[in-house]
N, C-alpha and C. Protein backbone atom coordinates (compact mmCIF):
# COMPACT_ATOMS: atom_id res chain seq x y z
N UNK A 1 0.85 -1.17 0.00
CA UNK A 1 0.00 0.00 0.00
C UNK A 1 0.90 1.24 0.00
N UNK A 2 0.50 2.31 -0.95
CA UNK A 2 1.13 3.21 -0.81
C UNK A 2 0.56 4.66 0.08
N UNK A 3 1.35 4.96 1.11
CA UNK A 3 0.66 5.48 2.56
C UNK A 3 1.09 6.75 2.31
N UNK A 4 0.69 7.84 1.48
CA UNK A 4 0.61 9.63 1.68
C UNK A 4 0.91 9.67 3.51
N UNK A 5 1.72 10.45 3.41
CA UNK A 5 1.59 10.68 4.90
C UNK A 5 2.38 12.11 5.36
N UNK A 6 1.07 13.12 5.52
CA UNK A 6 1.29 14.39 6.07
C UNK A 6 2.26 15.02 7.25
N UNK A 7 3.01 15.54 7.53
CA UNK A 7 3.61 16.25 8.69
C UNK A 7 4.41 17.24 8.56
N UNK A 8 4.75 17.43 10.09
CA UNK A 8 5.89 18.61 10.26
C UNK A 8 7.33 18.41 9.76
N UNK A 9 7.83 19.18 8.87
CA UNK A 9 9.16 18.93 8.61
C UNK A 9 10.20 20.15 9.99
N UNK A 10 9.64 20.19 11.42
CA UNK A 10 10.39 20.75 12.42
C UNK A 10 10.71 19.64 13.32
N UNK A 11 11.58 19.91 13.82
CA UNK A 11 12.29 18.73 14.83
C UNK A 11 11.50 19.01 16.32
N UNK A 12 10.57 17.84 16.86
CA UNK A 12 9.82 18.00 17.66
C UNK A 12 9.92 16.92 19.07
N UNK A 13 9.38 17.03 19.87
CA UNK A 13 9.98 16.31 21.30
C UNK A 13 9.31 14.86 21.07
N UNK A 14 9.21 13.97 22.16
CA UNK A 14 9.11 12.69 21.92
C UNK A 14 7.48 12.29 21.97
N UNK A 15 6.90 13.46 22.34
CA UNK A 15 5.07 13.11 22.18
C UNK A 15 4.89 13.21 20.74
N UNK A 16 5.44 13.13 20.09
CA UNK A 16 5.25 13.66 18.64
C UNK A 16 6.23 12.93 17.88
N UNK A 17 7.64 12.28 18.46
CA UNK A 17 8.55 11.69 17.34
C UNK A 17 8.35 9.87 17.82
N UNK A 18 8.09 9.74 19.02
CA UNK A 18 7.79 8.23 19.32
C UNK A 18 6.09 7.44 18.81
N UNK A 19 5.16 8.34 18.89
CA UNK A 19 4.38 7.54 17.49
C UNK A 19 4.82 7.65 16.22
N UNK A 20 5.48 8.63 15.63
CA UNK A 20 5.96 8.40 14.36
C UNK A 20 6.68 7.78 14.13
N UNK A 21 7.76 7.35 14.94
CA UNK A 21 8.78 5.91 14.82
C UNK A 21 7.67 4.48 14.90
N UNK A 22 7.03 4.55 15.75
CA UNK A 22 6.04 3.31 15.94
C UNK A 22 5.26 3.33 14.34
N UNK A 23 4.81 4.19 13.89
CA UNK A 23 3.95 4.18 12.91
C UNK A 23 5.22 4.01 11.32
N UNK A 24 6.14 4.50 11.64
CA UNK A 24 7.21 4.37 10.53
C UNK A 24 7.78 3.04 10.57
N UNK A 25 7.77 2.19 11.64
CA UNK A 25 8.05 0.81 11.60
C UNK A 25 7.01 0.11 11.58
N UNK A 26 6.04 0.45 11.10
CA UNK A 26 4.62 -0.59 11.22
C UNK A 26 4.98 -1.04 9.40
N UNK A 27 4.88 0.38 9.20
CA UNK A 27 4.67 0.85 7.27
C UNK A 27 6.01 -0.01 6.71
N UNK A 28 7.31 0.52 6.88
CA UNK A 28 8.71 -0.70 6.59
C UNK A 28 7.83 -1.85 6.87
N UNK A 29 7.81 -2.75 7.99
CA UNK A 29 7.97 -3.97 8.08
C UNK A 29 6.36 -4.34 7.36
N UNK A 30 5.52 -3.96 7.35
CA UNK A 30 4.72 -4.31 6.61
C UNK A 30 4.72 -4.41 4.84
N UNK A 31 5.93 -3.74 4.41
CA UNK A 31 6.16 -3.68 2.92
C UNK A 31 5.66 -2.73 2.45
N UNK A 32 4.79 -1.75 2.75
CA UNK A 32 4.40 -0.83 2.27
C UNK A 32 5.41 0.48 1.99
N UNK A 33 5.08 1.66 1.12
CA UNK A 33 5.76 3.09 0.81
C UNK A 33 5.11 3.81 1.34
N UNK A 34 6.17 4.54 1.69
CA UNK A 34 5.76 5.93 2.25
C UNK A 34 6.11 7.12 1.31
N UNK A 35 4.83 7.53 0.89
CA UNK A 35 4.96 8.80 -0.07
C UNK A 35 4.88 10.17 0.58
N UNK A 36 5.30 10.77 1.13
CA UNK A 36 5.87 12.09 1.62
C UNK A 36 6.11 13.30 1.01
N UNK A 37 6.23 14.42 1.82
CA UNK A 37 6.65 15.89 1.04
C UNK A 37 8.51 15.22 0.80
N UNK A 38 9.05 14.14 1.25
CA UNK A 38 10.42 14.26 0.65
C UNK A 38 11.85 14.57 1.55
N UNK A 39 11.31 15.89 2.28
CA UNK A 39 12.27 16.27 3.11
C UNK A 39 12.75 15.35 3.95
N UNK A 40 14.40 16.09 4.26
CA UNK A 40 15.09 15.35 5.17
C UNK A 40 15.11 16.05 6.78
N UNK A 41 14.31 16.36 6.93
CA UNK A 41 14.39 17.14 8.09
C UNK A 41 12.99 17.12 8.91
N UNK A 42 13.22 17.30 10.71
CA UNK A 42 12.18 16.88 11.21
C UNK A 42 11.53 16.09 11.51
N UNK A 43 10.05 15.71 11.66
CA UNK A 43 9.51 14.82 12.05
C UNK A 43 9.37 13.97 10.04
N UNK A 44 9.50 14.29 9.00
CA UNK A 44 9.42 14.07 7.94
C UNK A 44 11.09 13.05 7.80
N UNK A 45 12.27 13.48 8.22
CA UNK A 45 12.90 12.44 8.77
C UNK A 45 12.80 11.60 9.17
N UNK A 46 12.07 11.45 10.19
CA UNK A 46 11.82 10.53 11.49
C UNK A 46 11.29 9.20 10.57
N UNK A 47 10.07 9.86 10.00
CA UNK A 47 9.23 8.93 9.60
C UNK A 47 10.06 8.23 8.33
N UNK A 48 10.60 8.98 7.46
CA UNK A 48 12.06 8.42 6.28
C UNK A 48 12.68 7.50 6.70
N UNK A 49 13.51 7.74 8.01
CA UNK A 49 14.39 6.73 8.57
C UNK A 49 14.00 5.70 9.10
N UNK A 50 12.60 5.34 9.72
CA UNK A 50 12.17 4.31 10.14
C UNK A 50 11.15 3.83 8.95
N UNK A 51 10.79 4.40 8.39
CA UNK A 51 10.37 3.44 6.95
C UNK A 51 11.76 2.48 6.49
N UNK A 52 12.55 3.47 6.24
CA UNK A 52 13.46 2.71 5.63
C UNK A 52 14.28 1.70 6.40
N UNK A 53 14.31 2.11 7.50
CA UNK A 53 15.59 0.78 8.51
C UNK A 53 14.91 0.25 8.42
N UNK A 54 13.03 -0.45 8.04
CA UNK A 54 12.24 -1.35 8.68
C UNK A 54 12.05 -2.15 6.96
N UNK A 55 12.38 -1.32 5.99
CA UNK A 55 12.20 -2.06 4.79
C UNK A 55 11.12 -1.80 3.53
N UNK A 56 10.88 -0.77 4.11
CA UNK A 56 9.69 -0.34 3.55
C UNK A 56 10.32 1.18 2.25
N UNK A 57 9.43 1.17 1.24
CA UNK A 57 10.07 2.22 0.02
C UNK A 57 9.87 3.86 0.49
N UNK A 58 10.52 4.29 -0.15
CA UNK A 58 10.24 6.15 0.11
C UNK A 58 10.08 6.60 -1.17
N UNK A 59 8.93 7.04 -1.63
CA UNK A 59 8.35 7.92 -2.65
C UNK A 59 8.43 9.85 -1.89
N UNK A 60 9.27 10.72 -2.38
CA UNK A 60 9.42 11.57 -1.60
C UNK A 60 8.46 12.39 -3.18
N UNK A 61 8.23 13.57 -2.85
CA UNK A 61 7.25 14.68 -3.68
C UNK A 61 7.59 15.95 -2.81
N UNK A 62 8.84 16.69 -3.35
CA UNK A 62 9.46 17.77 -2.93
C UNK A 62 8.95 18.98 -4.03
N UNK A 63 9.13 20.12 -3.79
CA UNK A 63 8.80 21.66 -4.42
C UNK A 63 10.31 22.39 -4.43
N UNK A 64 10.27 22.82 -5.47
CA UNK A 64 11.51 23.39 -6.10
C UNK A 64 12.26 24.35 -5.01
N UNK A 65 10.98 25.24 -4.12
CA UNK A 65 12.00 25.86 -3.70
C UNK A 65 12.39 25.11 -1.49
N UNK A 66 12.01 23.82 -1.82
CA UNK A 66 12.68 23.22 -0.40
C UNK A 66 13.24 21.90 -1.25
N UNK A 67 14.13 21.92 -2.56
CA UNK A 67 14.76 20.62 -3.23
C UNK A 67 15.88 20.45 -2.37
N UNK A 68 16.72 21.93 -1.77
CA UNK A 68 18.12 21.97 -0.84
C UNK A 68 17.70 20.87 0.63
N UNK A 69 16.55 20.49 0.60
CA UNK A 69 16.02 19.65 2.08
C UNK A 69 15.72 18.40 1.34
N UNK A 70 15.66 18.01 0.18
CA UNK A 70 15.05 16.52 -0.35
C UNK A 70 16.11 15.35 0.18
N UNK A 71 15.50 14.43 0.74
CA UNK A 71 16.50 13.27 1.47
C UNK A 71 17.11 12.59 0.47
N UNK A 72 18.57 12.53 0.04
CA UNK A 72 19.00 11.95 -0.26
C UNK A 72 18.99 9.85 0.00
N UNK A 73 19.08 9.34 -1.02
CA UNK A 73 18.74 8.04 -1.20
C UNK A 73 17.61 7.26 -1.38
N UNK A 74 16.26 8.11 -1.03
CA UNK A 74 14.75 8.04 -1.10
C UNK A 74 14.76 6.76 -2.68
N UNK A 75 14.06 6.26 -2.49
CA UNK A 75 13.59 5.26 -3.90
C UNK A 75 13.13 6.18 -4.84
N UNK A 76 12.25 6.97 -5.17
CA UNK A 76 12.23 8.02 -5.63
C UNK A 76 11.96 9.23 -5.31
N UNK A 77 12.37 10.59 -6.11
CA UNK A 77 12.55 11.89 -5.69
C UNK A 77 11.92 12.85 -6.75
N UNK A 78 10.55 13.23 -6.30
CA UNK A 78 10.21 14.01 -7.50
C UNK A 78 10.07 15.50 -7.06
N UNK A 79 10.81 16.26 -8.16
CA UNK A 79 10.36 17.94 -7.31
C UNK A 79 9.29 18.56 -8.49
N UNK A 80 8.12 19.34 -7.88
CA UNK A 80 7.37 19.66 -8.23
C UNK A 80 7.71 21.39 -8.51
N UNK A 81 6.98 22.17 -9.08
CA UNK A 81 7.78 23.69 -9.36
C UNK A 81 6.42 24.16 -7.88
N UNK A 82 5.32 23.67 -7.27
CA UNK A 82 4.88 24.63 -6.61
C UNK A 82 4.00 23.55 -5.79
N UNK A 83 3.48 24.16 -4.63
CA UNK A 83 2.99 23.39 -3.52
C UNK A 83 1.46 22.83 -4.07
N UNK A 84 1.01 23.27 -4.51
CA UNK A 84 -0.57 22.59 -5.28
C UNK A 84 0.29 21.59 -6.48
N UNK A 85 0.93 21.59 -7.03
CA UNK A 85 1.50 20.69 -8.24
C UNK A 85 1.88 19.40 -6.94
N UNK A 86 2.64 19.75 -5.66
CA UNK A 86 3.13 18.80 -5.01
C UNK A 86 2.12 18.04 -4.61
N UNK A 87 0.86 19.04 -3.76
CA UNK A 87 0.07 18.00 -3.24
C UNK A 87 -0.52 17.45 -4.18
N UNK A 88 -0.83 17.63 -5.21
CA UNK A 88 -1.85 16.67 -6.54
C UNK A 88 -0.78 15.60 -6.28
N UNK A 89 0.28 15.43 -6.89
CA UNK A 89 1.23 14.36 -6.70
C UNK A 89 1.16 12.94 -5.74
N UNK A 90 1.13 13.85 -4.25
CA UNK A 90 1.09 13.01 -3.36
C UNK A 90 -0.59 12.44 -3.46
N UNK A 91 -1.28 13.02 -3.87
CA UNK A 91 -2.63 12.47 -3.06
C UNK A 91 -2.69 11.22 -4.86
N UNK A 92 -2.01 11.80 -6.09
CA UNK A 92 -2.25 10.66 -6.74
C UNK A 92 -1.57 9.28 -6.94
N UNK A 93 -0.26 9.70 -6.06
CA UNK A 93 0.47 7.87 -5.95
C UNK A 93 0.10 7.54 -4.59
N UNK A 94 -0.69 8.18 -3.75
CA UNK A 94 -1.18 7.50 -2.31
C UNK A 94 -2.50 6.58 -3.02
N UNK A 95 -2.55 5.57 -2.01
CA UNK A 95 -4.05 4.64 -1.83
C UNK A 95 -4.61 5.41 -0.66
N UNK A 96 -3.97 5.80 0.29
CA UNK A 96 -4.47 6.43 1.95
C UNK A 96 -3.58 6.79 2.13
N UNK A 97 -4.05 8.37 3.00
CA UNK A 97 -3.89 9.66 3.16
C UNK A 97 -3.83 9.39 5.15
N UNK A 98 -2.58 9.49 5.48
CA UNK A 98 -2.58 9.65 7.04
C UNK A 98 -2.39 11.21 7.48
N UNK A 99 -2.62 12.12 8.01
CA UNK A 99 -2.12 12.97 8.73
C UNK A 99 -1.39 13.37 9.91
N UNK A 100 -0.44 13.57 10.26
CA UNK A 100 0.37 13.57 11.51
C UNK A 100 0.64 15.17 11.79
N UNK A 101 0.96 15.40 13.06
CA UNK A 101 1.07 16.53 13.42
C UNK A 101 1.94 17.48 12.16
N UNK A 102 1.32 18.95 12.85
CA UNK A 102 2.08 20.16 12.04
C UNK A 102 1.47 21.00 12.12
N UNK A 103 2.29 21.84 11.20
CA UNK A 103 1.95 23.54 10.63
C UNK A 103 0.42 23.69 10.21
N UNK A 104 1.06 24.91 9.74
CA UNK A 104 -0.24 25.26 9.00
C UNK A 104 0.16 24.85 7.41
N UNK A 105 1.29 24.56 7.11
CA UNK A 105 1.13 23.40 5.47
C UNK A 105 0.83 22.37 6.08
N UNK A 106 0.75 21.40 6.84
CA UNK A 106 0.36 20.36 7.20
C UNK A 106 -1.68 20.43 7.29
N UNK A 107 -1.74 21.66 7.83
CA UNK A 107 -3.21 21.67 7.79
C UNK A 107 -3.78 22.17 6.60
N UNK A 108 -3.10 22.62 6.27
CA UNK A 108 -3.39 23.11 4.09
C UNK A 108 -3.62 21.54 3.92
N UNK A 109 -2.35 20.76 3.62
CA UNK A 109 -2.72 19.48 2.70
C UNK A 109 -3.99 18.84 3.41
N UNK A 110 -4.40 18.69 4.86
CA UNK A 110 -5.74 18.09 5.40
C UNK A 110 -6.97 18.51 5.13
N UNK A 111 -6.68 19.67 4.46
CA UNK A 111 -7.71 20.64 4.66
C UNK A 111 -8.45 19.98 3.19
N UNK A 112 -7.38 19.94 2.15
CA UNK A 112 -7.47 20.16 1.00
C UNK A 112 -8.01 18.70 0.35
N UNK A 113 -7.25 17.74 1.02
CA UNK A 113 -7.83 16.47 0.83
C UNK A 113 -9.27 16.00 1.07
N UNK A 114 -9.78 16.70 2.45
CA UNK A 114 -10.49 16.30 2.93
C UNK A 114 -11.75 17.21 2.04
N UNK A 115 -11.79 18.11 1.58
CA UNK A 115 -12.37 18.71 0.58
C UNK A 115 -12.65 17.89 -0.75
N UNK A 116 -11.57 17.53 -1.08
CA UNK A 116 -11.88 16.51 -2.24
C UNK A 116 -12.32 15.57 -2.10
N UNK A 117 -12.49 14.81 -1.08
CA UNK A 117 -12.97 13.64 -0.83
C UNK A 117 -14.44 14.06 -0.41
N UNK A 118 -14.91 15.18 0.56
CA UNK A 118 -16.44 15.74 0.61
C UNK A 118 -16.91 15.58 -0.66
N UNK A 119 -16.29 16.31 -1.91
CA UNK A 119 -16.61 16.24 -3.03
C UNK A 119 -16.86 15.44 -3.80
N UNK A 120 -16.36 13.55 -3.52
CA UNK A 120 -16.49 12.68 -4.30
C UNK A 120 -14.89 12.73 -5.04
N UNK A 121 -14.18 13.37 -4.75
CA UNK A 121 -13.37 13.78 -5.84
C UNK A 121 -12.07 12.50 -5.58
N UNK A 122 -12.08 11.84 -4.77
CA UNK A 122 -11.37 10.99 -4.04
C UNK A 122 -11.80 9.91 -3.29
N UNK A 123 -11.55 8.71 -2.96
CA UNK A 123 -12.44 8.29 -1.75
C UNK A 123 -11.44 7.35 -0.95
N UNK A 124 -10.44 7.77 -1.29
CA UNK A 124 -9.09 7.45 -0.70
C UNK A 124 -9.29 7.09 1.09
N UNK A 125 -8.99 6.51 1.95
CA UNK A 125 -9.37 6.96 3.20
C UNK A 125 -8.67 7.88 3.20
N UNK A 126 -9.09 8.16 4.56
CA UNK A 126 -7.99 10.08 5.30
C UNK A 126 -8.29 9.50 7.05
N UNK A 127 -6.89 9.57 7.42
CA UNK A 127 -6.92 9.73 8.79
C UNK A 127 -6.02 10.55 9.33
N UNK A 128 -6.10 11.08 10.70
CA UNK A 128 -5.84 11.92 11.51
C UNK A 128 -5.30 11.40 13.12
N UNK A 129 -3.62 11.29 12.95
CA UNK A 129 -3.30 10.54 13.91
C UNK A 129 -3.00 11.45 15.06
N UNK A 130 -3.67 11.51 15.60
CA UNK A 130 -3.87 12.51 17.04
C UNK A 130 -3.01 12.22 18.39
N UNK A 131 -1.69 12.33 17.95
CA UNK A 131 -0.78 12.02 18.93
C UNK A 131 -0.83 13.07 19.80
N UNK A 132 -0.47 12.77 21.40
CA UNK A 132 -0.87 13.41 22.21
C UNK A 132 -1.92 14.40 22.19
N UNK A 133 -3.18 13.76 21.57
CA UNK A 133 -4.00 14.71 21.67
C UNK A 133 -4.35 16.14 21.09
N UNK A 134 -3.30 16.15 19.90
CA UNK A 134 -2.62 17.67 19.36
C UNK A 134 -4.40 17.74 18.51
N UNK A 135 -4.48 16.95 17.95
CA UNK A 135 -6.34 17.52 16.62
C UNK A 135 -7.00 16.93 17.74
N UNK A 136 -7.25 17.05 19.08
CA UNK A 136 -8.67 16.77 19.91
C UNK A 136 -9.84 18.40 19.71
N UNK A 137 -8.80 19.24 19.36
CA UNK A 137 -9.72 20.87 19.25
C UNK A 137 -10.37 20.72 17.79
N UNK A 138 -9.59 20.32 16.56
CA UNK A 138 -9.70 19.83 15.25
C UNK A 138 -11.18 19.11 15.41
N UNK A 139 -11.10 18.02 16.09
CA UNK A 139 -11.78 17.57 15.81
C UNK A 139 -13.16 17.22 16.19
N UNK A 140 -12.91 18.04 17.50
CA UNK A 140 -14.31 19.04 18.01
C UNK A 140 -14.98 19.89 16.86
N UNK A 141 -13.91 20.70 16.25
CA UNK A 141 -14.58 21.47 15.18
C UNK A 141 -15.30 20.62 14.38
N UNK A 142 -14.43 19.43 13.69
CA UNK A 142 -15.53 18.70 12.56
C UNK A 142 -16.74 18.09 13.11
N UNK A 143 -16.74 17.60 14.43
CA UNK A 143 -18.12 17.26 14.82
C UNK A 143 -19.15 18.33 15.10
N UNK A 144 -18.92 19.41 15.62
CA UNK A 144 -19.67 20.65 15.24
C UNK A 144 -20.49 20.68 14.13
N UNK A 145 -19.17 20.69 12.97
CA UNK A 145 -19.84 20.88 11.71
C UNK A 145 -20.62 20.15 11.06
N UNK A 146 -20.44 18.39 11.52
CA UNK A 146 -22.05 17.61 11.46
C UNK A 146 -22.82 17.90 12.00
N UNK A 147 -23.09 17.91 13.29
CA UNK A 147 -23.75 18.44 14.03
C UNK A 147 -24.90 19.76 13.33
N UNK A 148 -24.12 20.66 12.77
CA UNK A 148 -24.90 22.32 12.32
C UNK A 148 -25.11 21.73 11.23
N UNK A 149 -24.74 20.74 10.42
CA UNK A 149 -25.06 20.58 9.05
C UNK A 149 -24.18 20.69 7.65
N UNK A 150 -22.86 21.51 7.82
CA UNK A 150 -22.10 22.31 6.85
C UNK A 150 -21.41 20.83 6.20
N UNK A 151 -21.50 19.49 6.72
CA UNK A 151 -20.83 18.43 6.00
C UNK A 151 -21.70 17.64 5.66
N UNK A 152 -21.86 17.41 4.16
CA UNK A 152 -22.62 16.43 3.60
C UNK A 152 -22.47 15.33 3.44
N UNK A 153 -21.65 14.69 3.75
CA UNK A 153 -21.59 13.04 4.37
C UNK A 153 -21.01 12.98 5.83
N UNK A 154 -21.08 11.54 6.32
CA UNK A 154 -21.29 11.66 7.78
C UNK A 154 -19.54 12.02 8.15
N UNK A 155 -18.92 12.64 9.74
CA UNK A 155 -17.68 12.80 9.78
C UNK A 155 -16.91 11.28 9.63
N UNK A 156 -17.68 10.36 9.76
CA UNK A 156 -17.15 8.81 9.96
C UNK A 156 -16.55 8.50 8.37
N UNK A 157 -17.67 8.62 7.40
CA UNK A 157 -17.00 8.87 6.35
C UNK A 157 -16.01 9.64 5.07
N UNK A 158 -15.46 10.74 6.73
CA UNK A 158 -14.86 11.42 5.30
C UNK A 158 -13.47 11.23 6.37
N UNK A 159 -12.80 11.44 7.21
CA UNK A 159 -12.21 11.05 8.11
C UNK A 159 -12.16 10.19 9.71
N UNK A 160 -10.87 9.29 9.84
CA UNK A 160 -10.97 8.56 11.09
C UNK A 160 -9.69 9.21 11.82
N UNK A 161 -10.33 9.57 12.99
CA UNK A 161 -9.46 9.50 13.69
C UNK A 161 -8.75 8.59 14.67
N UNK A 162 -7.50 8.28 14.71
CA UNK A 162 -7.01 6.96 15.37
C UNK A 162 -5.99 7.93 16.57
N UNK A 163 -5.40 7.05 17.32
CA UNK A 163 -4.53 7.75 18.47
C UNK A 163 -3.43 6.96 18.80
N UNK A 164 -2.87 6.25 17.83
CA UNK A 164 -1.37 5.33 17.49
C UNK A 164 -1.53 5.07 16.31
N UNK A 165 -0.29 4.45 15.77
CA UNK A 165 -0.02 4.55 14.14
C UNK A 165 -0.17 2.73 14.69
N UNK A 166 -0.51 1.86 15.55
CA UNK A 166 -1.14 0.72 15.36
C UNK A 166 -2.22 0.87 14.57
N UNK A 167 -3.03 1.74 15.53
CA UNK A 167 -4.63 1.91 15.25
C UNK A 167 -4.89 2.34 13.71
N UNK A 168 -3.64 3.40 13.31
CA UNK A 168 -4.26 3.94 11.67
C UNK A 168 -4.43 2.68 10.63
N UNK A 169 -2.91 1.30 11.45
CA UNK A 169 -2.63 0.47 10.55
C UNK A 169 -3.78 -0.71 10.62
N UNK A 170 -3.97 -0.86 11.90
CA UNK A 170 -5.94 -1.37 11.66
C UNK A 170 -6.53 -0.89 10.99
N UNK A 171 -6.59 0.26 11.19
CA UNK A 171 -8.43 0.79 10.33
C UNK A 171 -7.47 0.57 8.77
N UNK A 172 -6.78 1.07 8.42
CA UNK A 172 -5.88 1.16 6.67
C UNK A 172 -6.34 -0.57 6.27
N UNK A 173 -6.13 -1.75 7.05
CA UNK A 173 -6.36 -2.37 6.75
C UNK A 173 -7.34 -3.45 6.88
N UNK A 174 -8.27 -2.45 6.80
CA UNK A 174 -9.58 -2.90 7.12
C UNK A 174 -10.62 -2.34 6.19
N UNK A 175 -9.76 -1.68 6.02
CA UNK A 175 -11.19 -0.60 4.52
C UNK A 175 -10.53 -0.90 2.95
């Protein structure tokens, strides 16, 4: 399976880099790729290096102007000229779309996916790995927004949220 998988390319403490090692050795030893923004830096590292010590491929999808950060040795390395060219990329060699902590580009690409998939435009899963609790406010908001009405299919079907990269690798392989 090829696993899109969203995050922070900042170097972050261990509530945030010890599920991503757990979840980066699930993806290796299971045989699966990890298709990524690319970078070598950060929690986007983290997850590179334990894909790869565990055996698993790296599909990286970098933007021209962060190519000086693209991880060297990746299985493949594609640079895109702009951040919408990148994310089309990633969301079209992914099967499923994980999200892991970050920025506000990290919440661009969630944002954006999860839009296309409201739309029909995708039906990829999308999950939202809520390590330490970081999208519990997130995801208050999306139940709100069933709740008032503003989402036209149910929140169950347009995102799951899980709370270990065990749990994403259950539900991934289960749908």
């Amino acid at each position: 399976m090829n696993i899109c998988v969203f995050c922070s390319a900042a170097d972050l403490d261990d509530r945030y880099t010890a599920p991503a090692r757990e979840f980066a050795e699930l993806i290796g030893k299971g045989g699966h790729t990890l298709v990524w923004g690319g970078s070598d830096v950060g929690l986007m590292k983290v997850m590179a290096d334990g894909v790869q010590e565990h055996g698993g491929r790296l599909v990286g999808i970098s933007v021209e102007f962060l190519a000086a950060q693209a991880r060297e040795g990746a299985d493949e390395m594609v640079i895109t000229k702009d951040l919408a060219e990148r994310k089309a990329q990633l969301l079209a060699r992914a099967d499923a779309v994980v999200v892991m902590v970050g920025g506000t580009g990290t919440l661009d690409e969630a944002t954006e996916i999860l839009e296309l998939k409201k739309h029909g435009l995708h039906i990829k899963p999308v999950v939202l790995l809520n390590a330490a609790g970081f999208y519990d406010g997130l995801k208050q908001q999306f139940q709100r927004m069933e709740e008032e009405r503003f989402l036209p299919i149910p929140l169950s079907e347009l995102v799951f949220f899980a709370e270990s990269g065990a749990e994403v690798m259950t539900y991934l392989e289960s749908v």
